[in-house]
Protein backbone atom coordinates (compact mmCIF):
# COMPACT_ATOMS: atom_id res chain seq x y z
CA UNK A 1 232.65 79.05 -33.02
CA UNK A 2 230.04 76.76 -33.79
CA UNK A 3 227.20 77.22 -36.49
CA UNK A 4 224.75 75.29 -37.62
CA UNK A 5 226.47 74.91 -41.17
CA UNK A 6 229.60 73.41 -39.72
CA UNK A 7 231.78 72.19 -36.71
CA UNK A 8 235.30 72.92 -36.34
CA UNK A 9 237.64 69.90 -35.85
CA UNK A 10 241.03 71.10 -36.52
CA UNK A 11 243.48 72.21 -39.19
CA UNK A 12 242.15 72.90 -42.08
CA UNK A 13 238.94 70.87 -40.90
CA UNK A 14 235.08 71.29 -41.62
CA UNK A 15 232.15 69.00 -41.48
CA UNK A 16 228.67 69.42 -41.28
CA UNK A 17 227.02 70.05 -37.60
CA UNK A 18 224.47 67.61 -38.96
CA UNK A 19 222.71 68.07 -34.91
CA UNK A 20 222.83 71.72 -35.31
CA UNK A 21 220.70 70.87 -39.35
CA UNK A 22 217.01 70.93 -39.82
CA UNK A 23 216.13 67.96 -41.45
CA UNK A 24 215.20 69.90 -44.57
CA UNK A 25 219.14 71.55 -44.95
CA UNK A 26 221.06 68.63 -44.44
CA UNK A 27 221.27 67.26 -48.08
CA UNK A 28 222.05 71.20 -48.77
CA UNK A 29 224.88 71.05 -46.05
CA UNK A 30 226.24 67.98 -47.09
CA UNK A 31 226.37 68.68 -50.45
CA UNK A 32 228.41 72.05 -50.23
CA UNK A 33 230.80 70.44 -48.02
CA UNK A 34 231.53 67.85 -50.32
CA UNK A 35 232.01 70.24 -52.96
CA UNK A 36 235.16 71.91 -51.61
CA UNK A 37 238.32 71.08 -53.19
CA UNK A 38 240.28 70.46 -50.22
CA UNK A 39 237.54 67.58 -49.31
CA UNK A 40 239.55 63.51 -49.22
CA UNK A 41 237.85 60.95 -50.63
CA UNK A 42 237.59 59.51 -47.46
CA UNK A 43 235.48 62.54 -45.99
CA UNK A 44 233.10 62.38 -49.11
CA UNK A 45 232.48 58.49 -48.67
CA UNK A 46 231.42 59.41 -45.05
CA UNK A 47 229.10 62.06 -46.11
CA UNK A 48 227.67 60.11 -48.66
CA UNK A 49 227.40 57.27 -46.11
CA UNK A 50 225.39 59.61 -43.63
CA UNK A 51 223.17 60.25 -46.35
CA UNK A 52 222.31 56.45 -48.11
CA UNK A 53 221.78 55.67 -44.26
CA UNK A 54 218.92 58.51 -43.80
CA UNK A 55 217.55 58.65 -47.65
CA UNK A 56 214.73 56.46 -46.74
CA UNK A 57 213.78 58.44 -43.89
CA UNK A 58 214.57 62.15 -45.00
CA UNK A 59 212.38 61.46 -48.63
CA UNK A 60 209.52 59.83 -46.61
CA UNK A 61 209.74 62.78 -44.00
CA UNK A 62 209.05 65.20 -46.65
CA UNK A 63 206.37 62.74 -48.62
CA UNK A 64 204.47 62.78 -44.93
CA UNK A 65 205.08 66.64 -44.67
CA UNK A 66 204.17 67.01 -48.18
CA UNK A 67 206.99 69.36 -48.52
CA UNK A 68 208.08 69.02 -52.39
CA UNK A 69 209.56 72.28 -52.58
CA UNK A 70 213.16 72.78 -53.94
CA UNK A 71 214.24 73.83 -49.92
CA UNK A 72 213.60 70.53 -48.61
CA UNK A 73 212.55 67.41 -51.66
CA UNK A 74 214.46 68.63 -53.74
CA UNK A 75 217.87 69.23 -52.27
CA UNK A 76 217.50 65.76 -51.58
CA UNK A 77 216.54 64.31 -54.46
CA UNK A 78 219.38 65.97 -56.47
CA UNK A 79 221.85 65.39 -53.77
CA UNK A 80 222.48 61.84 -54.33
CA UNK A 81 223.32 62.33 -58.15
CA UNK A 82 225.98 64.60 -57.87
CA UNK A 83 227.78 63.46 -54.84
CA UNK A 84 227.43 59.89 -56.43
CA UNK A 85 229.77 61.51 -59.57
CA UNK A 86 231.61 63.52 -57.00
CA UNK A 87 232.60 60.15 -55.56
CA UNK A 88 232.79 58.29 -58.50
CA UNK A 89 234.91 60.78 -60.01
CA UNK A 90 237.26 60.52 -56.96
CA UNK A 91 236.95 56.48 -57.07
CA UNK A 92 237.74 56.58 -60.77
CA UNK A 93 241.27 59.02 -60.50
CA UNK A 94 242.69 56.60 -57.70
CA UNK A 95 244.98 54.13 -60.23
CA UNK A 96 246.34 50.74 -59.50
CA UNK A 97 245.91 49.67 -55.82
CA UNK A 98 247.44 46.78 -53.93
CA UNK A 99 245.21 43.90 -52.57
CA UNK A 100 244.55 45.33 -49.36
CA UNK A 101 243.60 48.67 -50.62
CA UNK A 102 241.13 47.52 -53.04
CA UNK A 103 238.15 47.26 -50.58
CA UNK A 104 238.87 49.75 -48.31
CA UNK A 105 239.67 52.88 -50.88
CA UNK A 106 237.60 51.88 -54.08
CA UNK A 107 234.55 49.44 -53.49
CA UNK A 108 233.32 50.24 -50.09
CA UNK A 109 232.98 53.36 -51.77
CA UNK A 110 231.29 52.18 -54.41
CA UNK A 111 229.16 49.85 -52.57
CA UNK A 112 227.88 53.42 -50.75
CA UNK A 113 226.87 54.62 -53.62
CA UNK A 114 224.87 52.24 -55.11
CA UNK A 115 223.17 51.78 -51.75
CA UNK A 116 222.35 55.79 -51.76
CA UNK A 117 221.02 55.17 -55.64
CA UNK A 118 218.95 52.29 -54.53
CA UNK A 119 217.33 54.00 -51.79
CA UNK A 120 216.62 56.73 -54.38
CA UNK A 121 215.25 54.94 -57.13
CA UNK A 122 213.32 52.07 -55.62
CA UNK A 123 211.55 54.12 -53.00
CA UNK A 124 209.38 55.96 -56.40
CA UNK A 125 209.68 59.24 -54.64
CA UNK A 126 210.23 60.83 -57.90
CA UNK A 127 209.48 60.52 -61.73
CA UNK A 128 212.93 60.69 -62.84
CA UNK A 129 211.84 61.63 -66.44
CA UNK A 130 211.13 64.93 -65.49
CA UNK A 131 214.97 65.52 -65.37
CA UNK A 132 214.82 64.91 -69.07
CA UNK A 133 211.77 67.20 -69.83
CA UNK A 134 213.23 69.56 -68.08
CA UNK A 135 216.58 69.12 -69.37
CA UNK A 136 218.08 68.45 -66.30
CA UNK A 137 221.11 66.13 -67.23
CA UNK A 138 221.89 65.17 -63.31
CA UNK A 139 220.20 61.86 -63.64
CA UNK A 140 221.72 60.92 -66.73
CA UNK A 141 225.28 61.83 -65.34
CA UNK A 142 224.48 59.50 -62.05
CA UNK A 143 223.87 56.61 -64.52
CA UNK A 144 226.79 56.95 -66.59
CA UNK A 145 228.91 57.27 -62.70
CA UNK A 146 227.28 53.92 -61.84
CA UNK A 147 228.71 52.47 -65.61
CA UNK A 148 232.17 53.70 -65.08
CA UNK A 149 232.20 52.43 -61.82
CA UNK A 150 231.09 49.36 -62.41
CA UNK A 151 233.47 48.24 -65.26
CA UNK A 152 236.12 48.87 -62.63
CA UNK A 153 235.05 46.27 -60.77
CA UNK A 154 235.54 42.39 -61.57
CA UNK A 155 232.92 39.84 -61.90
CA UNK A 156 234.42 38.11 -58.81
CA UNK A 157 234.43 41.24 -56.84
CA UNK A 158 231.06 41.66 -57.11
CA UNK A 159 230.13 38.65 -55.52
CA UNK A 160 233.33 38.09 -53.22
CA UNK A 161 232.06 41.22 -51.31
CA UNK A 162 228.99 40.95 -49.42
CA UNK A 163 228.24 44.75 -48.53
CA UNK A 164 228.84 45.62 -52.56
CA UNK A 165 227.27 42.68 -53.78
CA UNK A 166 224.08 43.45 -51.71
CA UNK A 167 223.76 47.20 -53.05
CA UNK A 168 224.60 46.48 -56.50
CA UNK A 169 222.11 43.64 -57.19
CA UNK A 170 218.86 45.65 -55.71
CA UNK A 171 220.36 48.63 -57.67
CA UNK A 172 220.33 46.43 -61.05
CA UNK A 173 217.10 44.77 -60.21
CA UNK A 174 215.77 48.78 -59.96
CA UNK A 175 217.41 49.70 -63.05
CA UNK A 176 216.02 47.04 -65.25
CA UNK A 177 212.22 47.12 -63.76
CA UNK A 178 211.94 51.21 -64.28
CA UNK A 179 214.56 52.05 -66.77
CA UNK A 180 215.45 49.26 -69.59
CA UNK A 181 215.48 52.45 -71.94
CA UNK A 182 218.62 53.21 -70.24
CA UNK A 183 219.88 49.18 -70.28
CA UNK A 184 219.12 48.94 -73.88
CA UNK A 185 221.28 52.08 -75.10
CA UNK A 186 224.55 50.81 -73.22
CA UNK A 187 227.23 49.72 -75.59
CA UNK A 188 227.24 45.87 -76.16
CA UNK A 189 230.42 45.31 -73.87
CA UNK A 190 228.90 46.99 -71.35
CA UNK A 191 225.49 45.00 -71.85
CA UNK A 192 227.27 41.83 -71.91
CA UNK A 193 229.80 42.65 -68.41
CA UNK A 194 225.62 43.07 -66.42
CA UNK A 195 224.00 40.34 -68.13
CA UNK A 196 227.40 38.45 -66.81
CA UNK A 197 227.17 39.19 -63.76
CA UNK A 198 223.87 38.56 -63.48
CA UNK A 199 224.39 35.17 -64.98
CA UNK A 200 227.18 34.21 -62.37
CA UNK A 201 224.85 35.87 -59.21
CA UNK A 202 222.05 33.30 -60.00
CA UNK A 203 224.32 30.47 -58.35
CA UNK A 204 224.63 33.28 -55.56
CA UNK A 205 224.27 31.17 -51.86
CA UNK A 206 223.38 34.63 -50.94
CA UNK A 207 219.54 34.71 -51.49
CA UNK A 208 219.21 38.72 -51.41
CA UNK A 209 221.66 38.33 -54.85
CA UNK A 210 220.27 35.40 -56.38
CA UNK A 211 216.68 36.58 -56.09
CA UNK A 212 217.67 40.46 -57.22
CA UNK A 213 219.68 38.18 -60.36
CA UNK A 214 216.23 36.23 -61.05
CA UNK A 215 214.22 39.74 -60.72
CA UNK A 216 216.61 41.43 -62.82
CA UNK A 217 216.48 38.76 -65.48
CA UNK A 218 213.13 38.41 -65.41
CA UNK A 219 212.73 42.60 -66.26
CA UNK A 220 215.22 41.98 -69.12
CA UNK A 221 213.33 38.94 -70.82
CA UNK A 222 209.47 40.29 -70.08
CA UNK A 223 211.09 43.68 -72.10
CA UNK A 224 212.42 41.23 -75.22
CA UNK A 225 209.57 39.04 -74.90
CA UNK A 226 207.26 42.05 -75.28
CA UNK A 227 209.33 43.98 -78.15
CA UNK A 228 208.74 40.16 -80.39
CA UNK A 229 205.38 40.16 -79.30
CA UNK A 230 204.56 43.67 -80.93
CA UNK A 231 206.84 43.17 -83.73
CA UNK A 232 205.19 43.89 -87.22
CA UNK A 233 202.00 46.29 -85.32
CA UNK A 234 204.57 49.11 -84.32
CA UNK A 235 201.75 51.98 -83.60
CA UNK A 236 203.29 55.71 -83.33
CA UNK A 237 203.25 55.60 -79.85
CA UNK A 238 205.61 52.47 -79.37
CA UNK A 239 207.88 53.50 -82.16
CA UNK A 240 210.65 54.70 -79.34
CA UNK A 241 210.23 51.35 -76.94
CA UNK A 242 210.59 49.68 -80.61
CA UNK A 243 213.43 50.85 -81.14
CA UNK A 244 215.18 50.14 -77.73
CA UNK A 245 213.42 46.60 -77.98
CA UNK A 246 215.23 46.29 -81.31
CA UNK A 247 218.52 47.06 -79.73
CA UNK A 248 218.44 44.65 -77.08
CA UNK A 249 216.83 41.89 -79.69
CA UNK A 250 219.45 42.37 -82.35
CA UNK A 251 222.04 42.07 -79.13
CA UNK A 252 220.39 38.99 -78.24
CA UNK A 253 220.41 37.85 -81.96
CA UNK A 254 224.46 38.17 -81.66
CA UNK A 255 224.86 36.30 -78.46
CA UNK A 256 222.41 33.80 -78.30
CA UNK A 257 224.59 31.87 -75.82
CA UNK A 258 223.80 34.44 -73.03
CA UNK A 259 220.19 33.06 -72.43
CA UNK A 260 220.51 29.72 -72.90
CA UNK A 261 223.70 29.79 -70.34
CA UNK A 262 221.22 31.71 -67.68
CA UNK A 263 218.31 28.79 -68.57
CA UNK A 264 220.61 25.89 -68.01
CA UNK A 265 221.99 27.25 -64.92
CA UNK A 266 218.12 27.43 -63.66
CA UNK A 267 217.37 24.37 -64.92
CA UNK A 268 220.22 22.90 -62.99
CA UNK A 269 219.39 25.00 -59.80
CA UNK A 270 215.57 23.31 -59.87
CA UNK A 271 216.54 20.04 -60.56
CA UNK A 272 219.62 18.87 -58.95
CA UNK A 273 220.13 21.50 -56.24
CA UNK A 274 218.45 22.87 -53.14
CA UNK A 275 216.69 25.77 -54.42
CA UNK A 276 215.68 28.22 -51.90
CA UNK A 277 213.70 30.94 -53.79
CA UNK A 278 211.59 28.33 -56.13
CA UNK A 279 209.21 31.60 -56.81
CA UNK A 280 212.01 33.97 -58.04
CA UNK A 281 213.45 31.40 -60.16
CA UNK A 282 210.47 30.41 -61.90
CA UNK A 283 209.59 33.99 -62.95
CA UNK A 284 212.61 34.56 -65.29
CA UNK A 285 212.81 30.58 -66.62
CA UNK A 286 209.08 30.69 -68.23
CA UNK A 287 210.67 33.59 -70.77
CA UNK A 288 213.69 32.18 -71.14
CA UNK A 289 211.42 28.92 -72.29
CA UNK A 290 209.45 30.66 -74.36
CA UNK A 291 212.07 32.73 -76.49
CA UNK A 292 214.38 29.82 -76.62
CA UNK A 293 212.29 26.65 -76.75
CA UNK A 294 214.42 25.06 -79.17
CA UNK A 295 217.29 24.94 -76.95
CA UNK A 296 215.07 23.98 -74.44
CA UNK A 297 213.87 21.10 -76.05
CA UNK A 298 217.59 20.46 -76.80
CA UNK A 299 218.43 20.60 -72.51
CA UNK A 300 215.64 18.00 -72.31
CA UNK A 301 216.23 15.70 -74.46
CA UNK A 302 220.01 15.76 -73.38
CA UNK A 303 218.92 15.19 -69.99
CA UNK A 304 216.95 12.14 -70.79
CA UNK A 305 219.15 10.63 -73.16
CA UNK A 306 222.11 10.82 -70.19
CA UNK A 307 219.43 8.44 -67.79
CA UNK A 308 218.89 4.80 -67.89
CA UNK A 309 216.37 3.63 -70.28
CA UNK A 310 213.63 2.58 -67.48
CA UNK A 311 214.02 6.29 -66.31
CA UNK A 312 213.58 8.08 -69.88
CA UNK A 313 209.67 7.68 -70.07
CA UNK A 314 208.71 8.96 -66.53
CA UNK A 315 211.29 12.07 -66.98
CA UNK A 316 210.18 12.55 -70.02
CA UNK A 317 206.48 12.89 -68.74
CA UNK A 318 207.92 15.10 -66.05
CA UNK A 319 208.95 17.46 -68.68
CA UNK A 320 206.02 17.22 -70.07
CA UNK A 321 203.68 18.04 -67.33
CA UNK A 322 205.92 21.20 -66.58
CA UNK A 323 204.57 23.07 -69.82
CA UNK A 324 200.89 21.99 -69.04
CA UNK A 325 198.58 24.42 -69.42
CA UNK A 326 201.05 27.09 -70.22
CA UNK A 327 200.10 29.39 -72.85
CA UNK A 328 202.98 31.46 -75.19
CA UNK A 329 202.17 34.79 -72.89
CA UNK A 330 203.78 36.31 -69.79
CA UNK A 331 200.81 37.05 -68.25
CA UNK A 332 200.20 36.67 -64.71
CA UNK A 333 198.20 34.07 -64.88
CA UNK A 334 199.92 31.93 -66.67
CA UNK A 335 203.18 32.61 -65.10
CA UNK A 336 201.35 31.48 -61.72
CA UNK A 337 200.43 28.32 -63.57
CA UNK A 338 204.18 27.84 -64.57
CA UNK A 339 205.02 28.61 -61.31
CA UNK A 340 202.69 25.55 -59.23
CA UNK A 341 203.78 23.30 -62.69
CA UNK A 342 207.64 23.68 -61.40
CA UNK A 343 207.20 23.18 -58.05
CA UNK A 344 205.67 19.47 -58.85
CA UNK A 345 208.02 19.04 -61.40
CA UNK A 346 210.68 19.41 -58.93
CA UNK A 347 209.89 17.37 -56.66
CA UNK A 348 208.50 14.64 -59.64
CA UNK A 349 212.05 15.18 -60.91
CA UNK A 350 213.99 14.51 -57.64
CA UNK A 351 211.56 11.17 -57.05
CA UNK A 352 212.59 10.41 -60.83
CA UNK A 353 216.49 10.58 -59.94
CA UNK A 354 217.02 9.14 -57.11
CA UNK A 355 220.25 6.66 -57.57
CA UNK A 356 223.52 6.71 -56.72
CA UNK A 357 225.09 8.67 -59.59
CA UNK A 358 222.75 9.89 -61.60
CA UNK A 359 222.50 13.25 -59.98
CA UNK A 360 226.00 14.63 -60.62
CA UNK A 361 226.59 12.90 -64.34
CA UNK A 362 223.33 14.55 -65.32
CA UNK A 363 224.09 17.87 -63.78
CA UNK A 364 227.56 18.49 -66.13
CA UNK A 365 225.61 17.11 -68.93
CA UNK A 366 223.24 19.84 -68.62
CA UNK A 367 225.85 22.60 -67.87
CA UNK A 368 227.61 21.40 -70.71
């Protein structure tokens, strides 16, 4: 017999009627069926599929509706974290697989749910710091899912795959423009495995990735760049940002080599290659200069040295009128400034370098 909570489809076999489902009881639906013990992983990836396929649509139906009640918003809104740790949990218990099995059982999985958190978080349906005030700890348990998942995934993994690369990357970029509180409390391995991968996604032919890794970067440096700004006023207010800022500063203090890897691969990107998003990289690269203009100075001046003396003056006034007119802020006018500066250094610097040669010799010097 059919119903509307669920369709027969052999032994031992239930899923949700989802044409049978108001659009208000699906999440509900899907979440109790997941919840049964006799549920494969397999099942629950589908489910969760169905769902990061119609979040968009089901929280904008009820935004248009303006239906926030814990019948229709709600179920949806908490549906996502807890069948994210349902599947995580299941992704997590599944041991060593062969080559072939990797994809298929463990990251298209994860690649689903970090497409259903994306669709969550980025659409700002929600102020997830309620869940805190109201000591709801569902939130928090989706972002600790989306940690353990991740370290079981390599670097090249992450990038090899197009469908998880593509889910993960917007997710991150989410993660560090609404909640760096959350970035900044992760232990330092864990810091330094995303700040990895976003360093490694900036080279990215895939301009979704590289432009989510110059967004994401950008978030992480405007945070740091503020917390050194503010340093030494420290009003009441601030004192808990401080104290994240702190975190990621003293982090940053440890591994100074992480930034100044992520500015030379920019700097390399702008100069010697074909740079496709000149906007997004330009955001992140004016922090980067000004927290670490020492070691910018130091790329520059190793970039001119490596160039035949009738070259050195006119690169050197390249460099030169890159920083014109750019103050020590990150405001948005002056990162528009920075922004028009590049693109005629760019071009200036391409003029400036165009022998037989030169391009690739000064490109490992730089990377080196």
């Amino acid at each position: 017999m059919q119903t509307a909570e669920s369709t027969y489809l052999g032994k031992e076999k239930m899923i949700p009627n989802t044409a049978c489902l108001r659009k208000c009881d699906l999440p509900l639906a899907m979440k109790n069926y997941c919840l049964r013990p006799c549920v494969s992983y397999s099942t629950v990836t589908s489910s969760m599929h169905l769902l990061s396929g119609n979040a968009l649509s089901l929280l904008s139906y009820f935004l248009n509706m303006n239906d926030f009640s814990e019948h229709s918003f709600g179920r949806t809104v908490h549906f996502f974290p807890l069948t994210t740790c349902i599947l995580g949990n299941q992704i997590l218990s599944l041991g060593t697989l062969s080559k072939d099995q990797v994809y298929p059982l463990k990251l298209k999985g994860i690649s689903i749910c970090y497409s259903a958190l994306k669709s969550a978080l980025c659409g700002n349906y929600v102020s997830f710091g309620v869940f805190k005030l109201y000591g709801d700890n569902h939130f928090d348990n989706v972002l600790q899912a989306f940690v353990k998942m991740l370290l079981s995934v390599s670097h090249s993994d992450l990038l090899q795959y197009r469908k998880l690369s593509q889910s993960y990357y917007p997710l991150l970029e989410c993660l560090t423009q609404d909640h760096m509180s959350f970035i900044t409390s992760l232990e330092p391995h864990v810091l330094m495995y995303i700040l990895t991968s976003i360093s490694e996604g900036l080279t990215a032919l895939d301009t979704i990735v590289s432009s989510s890794c110059c967004a994401s970067l950008d978030y992480v440096v405007t945070y740091l760049f503020k917390h050194i700004a503010k340093e030494g006023k420290k009003p009441v207010r601030c004192r808990e940002i401080s104290q994240d800022g702190q975190r990621l500063l003293h982090f940053m203090q440890q591994n100074p080599e992480v930034l100044q890897q992520m500015m030379s691969i920019l700097m390399n990107t702008i100069i010697f290659e074909d740079c496709r998003n000149q906007w997004s990289v330009s955001r992140p690269l004016l922090g980067l200069i000004l927290l670490n203009e020492k070691y910018f100075s130091e790329l520059r001046a190793s970039l001119i040295t490596s160039q035949p003396d009738n070259k050195r003056e006119v690169l050197d006034q390249c460099f030169r009128n890159l920083m014109e007119g750019v103050e020590q802020n990150l405001l948005v006018k002056n990162r528009d400034r920075f922004t028009q500066n590049m693109s005629v250094f760019r071009r200036d610097m391409a003029d400036a370098l165009r022998c037989e040669g030169a391009t690739e010799a000064s490109s490992l010097d730089m990377m080196s």
